[in-house]
Protein backbone atom coordinates (compact mmCIF):
# COMPACT_ATOMS: atom_id res chain seq x y z
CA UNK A 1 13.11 -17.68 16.88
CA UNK A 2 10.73 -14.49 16.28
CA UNK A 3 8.79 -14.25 12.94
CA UNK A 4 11.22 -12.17 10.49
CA UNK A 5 8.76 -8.75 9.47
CA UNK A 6 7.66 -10.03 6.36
CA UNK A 7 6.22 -13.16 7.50
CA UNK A 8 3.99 -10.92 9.92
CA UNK A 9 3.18 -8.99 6.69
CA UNK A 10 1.74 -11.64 5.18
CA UNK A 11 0.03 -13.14 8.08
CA UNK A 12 -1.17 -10.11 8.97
CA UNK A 13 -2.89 -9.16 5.40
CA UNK A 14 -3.77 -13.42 5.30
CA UNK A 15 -6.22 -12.11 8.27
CA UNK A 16 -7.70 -9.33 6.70
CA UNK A 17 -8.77 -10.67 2.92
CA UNK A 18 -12.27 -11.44 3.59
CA UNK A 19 -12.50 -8.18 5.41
CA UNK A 20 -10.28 -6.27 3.27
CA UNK A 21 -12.74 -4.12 1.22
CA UNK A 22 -15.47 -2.72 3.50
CA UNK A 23 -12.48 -1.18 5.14
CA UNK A 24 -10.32 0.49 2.46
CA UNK A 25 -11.40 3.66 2.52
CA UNK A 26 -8.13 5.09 1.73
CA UNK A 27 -7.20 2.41 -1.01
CA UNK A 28 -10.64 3.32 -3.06
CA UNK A 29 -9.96 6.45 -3.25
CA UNK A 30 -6.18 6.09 -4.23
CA UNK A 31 -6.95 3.20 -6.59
CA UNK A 32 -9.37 5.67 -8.78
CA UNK A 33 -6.96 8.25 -8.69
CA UNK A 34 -3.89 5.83 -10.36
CA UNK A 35 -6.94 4.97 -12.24
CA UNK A 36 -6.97 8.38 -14.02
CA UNK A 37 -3.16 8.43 -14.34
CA UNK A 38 -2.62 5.77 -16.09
CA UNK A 39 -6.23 5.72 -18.41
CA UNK A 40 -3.98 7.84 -21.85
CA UNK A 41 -1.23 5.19 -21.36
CA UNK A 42 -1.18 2.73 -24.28
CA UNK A 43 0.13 -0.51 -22.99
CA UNK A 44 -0.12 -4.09 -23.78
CA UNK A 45 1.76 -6.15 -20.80
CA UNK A 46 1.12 -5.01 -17.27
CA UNK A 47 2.32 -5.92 -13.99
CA UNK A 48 0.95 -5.39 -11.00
CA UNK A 49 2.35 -5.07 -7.88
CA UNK A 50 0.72 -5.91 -4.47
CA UNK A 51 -2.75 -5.96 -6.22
CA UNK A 52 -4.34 -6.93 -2.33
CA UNK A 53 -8.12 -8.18 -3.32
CA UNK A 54 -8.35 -6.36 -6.71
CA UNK A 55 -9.44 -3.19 -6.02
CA UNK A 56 -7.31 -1.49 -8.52
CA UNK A 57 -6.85 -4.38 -10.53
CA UNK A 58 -10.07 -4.05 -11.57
CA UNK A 59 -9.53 -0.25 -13.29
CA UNK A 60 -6.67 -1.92 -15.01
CA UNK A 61 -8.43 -4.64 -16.59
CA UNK A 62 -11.61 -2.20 -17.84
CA UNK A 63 -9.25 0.51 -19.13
CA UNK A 64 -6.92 -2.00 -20.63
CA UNK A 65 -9.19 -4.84 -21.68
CA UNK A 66 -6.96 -6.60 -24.64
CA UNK A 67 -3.56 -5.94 -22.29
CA UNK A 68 -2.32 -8.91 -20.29
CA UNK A 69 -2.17 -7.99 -17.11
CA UNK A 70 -0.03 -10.24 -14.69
CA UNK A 71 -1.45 -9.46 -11.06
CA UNK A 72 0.73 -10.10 -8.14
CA UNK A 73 0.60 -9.94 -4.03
CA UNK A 74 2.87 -11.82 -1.33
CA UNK A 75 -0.28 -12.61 0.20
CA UNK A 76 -1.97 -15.77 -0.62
CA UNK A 77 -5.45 -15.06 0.64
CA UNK A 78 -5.34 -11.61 -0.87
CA UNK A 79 -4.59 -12.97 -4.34
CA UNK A 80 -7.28 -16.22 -3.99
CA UNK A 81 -9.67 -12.63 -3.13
CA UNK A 82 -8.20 -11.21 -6.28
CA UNK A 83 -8.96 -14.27 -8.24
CA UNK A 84 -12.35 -14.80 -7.50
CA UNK A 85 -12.86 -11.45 -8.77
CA UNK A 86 -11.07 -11.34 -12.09
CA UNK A 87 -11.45 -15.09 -13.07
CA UNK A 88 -13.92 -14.60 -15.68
CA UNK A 89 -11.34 -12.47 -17.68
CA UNK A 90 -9.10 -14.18 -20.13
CA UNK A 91 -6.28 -11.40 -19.73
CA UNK A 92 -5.53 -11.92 -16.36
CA UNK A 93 -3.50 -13.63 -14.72
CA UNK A 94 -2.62 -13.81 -10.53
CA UNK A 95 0.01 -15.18 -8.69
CA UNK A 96 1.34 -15.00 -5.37
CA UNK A 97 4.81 -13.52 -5.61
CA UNK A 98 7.03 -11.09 -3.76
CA UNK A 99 7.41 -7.97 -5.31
CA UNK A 100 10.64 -7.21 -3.44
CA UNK A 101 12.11 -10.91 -5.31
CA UNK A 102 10.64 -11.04 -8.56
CA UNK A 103 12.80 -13.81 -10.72
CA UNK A 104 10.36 -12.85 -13.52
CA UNK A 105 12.00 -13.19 -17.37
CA UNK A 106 9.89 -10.95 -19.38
CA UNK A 107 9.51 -6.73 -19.48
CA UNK A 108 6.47 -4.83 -19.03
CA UNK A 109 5.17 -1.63 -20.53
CA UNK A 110 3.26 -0.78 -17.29
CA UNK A 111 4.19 -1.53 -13.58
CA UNK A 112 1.64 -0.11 -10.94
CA UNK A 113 1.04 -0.15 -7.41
CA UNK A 114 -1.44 1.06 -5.11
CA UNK A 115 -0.55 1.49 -0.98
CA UNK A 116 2.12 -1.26 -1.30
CA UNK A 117 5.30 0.19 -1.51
CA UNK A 118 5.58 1.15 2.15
CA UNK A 119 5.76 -2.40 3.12
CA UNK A 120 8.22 -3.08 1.51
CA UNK A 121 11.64 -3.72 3.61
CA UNK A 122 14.28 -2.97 0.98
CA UNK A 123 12.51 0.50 -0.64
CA UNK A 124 15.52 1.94 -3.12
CA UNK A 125 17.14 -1.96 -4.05
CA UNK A 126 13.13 -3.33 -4.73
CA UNK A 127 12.12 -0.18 -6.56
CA UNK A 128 15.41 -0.28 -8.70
CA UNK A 129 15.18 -3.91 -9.15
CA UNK A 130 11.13 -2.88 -10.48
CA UNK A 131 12.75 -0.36 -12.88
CA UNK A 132 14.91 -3.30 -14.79
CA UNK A 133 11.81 -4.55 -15.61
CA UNK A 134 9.96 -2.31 -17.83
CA UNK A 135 10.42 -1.98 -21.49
CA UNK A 136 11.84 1.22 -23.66
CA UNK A 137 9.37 3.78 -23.15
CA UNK A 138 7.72 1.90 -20.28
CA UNK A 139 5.95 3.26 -17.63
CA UNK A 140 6.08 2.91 -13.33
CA UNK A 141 2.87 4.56 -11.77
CA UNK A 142 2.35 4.16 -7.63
CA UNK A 143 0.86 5.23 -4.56
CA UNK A 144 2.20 5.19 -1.32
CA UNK A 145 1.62 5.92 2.41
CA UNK A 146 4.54 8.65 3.12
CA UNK A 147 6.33 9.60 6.17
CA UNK A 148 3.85 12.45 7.18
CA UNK A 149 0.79 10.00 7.47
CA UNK A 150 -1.24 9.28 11.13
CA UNK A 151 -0.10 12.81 12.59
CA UNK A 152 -2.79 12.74 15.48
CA UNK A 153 -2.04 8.93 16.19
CA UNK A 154 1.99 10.01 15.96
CA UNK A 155 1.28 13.00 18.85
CA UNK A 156 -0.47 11.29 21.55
CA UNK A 157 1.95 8.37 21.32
CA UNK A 158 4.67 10.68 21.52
CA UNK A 159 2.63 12.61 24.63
CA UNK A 160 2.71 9.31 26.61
CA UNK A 161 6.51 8.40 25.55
CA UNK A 162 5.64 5.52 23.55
CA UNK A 163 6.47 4.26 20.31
CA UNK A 164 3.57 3.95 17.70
CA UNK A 165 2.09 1.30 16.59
CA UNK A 166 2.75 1.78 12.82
CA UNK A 167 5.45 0.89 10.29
CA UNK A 168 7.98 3.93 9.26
CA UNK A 169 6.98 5.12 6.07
CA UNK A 170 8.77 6.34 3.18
CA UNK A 171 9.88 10.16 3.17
CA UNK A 172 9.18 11.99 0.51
CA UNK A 173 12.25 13.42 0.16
CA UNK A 174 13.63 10.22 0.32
CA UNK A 175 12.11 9.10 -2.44
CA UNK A 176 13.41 12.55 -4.55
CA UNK A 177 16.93 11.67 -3.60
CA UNK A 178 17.28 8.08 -4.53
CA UNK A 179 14.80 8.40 -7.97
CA UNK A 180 15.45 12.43 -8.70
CA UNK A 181 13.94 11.13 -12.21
CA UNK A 182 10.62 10.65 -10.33
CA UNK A 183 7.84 12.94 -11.09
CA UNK A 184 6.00 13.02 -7.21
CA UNK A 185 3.05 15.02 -5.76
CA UNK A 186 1.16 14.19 -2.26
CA UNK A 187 -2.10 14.74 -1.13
CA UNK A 188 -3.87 14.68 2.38
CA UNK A 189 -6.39 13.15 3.19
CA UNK A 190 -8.33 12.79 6.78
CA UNK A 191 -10.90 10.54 7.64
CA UNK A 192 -12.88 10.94 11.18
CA UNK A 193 -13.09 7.91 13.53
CA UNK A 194 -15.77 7.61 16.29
CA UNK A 195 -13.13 6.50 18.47
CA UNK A 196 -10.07 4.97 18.70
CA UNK A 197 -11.05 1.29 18.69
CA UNK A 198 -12.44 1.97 15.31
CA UNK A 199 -9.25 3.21 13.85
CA UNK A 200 -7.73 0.11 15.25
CA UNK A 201 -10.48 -1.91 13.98
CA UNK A 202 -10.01 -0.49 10.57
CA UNK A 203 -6.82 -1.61 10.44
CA UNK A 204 -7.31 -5.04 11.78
CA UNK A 205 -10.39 -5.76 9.18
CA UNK A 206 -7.35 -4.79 6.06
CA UNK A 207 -4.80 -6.61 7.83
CA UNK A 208 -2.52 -3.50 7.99
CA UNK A 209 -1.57 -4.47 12.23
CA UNK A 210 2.23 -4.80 11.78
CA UNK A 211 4.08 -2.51 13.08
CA UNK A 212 7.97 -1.08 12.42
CA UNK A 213 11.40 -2.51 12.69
CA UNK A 214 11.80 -0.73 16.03
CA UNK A 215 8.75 -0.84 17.40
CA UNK A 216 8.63 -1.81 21.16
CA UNK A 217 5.51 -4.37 22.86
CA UNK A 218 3.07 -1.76 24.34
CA UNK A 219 1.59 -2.96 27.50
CA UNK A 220 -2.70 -3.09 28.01
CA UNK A 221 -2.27 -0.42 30.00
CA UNK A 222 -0.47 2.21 27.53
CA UNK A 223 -2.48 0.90 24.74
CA UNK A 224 -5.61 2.11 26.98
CA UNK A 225 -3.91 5.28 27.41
CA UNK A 226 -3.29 6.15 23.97
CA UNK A 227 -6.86 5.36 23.11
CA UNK A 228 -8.36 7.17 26.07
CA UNK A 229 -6.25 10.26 24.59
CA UNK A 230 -7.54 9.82 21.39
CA UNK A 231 -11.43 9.46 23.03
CA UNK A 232 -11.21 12.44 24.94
CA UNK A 233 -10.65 14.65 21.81
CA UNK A 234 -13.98 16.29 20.76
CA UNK A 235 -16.12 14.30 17.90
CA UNK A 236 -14.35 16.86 15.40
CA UNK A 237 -11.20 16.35 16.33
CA UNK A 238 -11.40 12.51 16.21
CA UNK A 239 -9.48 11.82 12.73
CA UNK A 240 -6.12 10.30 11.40
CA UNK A 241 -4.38 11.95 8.56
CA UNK A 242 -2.73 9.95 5.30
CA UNK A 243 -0.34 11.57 3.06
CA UNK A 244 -0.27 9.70 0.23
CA UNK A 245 2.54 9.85 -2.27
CA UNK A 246 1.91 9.76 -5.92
CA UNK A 247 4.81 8.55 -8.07
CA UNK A 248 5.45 8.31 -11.89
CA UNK A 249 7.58 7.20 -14.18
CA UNK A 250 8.79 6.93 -18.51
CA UNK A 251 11.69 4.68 -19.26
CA UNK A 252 13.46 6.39 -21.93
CA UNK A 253 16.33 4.25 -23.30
């Protein structure tokens, strides 16, 4: 019997806890930016979803110090990571839970998530299912890889007649039609690789290596293709593009 996806998921990001953090470009940069959205918010129970090794966790807990904060991942490595890093606080608490099958009792006045929403397999029913769990006048606050992200990776796949070797992300306009209440923006970002084994290596070291639904076994031979592609571009030309979706949120009844 294969793996189901989700199982690879968590295998996958098992693999890449140790290495996680010298490689999150990307998720540093995203986590300081939720960071600054959520800073004004006055809040006293938090959850977090997907918190990886703590990298955002850790704005949480200095901009909310006297908040609980309930910090979860479906990755048990990940959250032993995010442990060793928040022990010492009282406040916090981490557990290794689904955030797609929370059975949780209790509401919280803040639910945020950096770059873990695209993994998840059920996107509308888990975010819904998120939503019943905040309290009057509660807040949702996430980032997200969207649709429009790895561009350059996307074309030279597509040049060879290949499928990528990525997930399908969320569309943006996706997202506006099943939560119009939503307030969204994106940004781009690009980062420059020296080649393409170091774009794949990125993504082995944070454990982001499994790929979509529909995604068909390339051979060694059309994986050396697309990264020969990739090589051949000029040192300039050598980057992968993110958009990242920025989400928000006020429960009002």
């Amino acid at each position: 019997m294969k793996m189901d996806l989700k199982q690879k998921i968590i295998d996958s990001f098992n693999s890449g806890a140790r290495t996680y953090d010298g490689a999150a470009d990307i998720q540093q940069l995203t986590a300081k930016r939720l960071a600054c959205d959520v800073a004004q918010l006055k809040t006293k129970n938090i959850l977090e979803i997907g918190c990886g090794t703590g990298l955002f966790s850790q704005y949480l807990q200095r901009l909310f110090p006297e908040a609980h904060l309930l910090l979860t991942d479906i990755a048990p490595a990940m959250t032993a990571v995010c442990q060793g890093r928040l022990s010492r606080f009282d406040n916090v608490d981490v557990m290794c839970i689904d955030g797609e099958a929370l059975t949780l009792p209790r509401k919280f006045d803040l639910i945020a998530s950096n770059m873990t929403f695209h993994w998840f397999c059920h996107f509308k029913k888990s975010i819904s299912k998120l939503l019943s769990k905040l309290t009057p006048q509660g807040h949702f606050i996430f980032s997200l890889l969207g649709e429009n992200s790895l561009p350059e990776w996307k074309e030279i796949c597509a040049s060879l007649g290949v499928t990528t070797l990525t997930p399908i992300f969320p569309a943006l306009s996706e997202i506006k039609e099943s939560f119009p209440e939503f307030e969204l923006r994106t940004q781009k970002i690009s980062l420059k690789y020296d080649s393409a084994h170091a774009f794949l290596r990125t993504l082995k070291l944070l454990g982001a290596t499994t790929p979509g639904k529909k995604h068909q076994q390339l051979s060694t031979r059309q994986l050396r293709e697309i990264m020969t592609s990739f090589d051949k571009k000029p040192p300039s030309k050598r980057k992968i593009t993110y958009e990242i979706i920025y989400g928000r949120y006020m429960k009002n009844d």
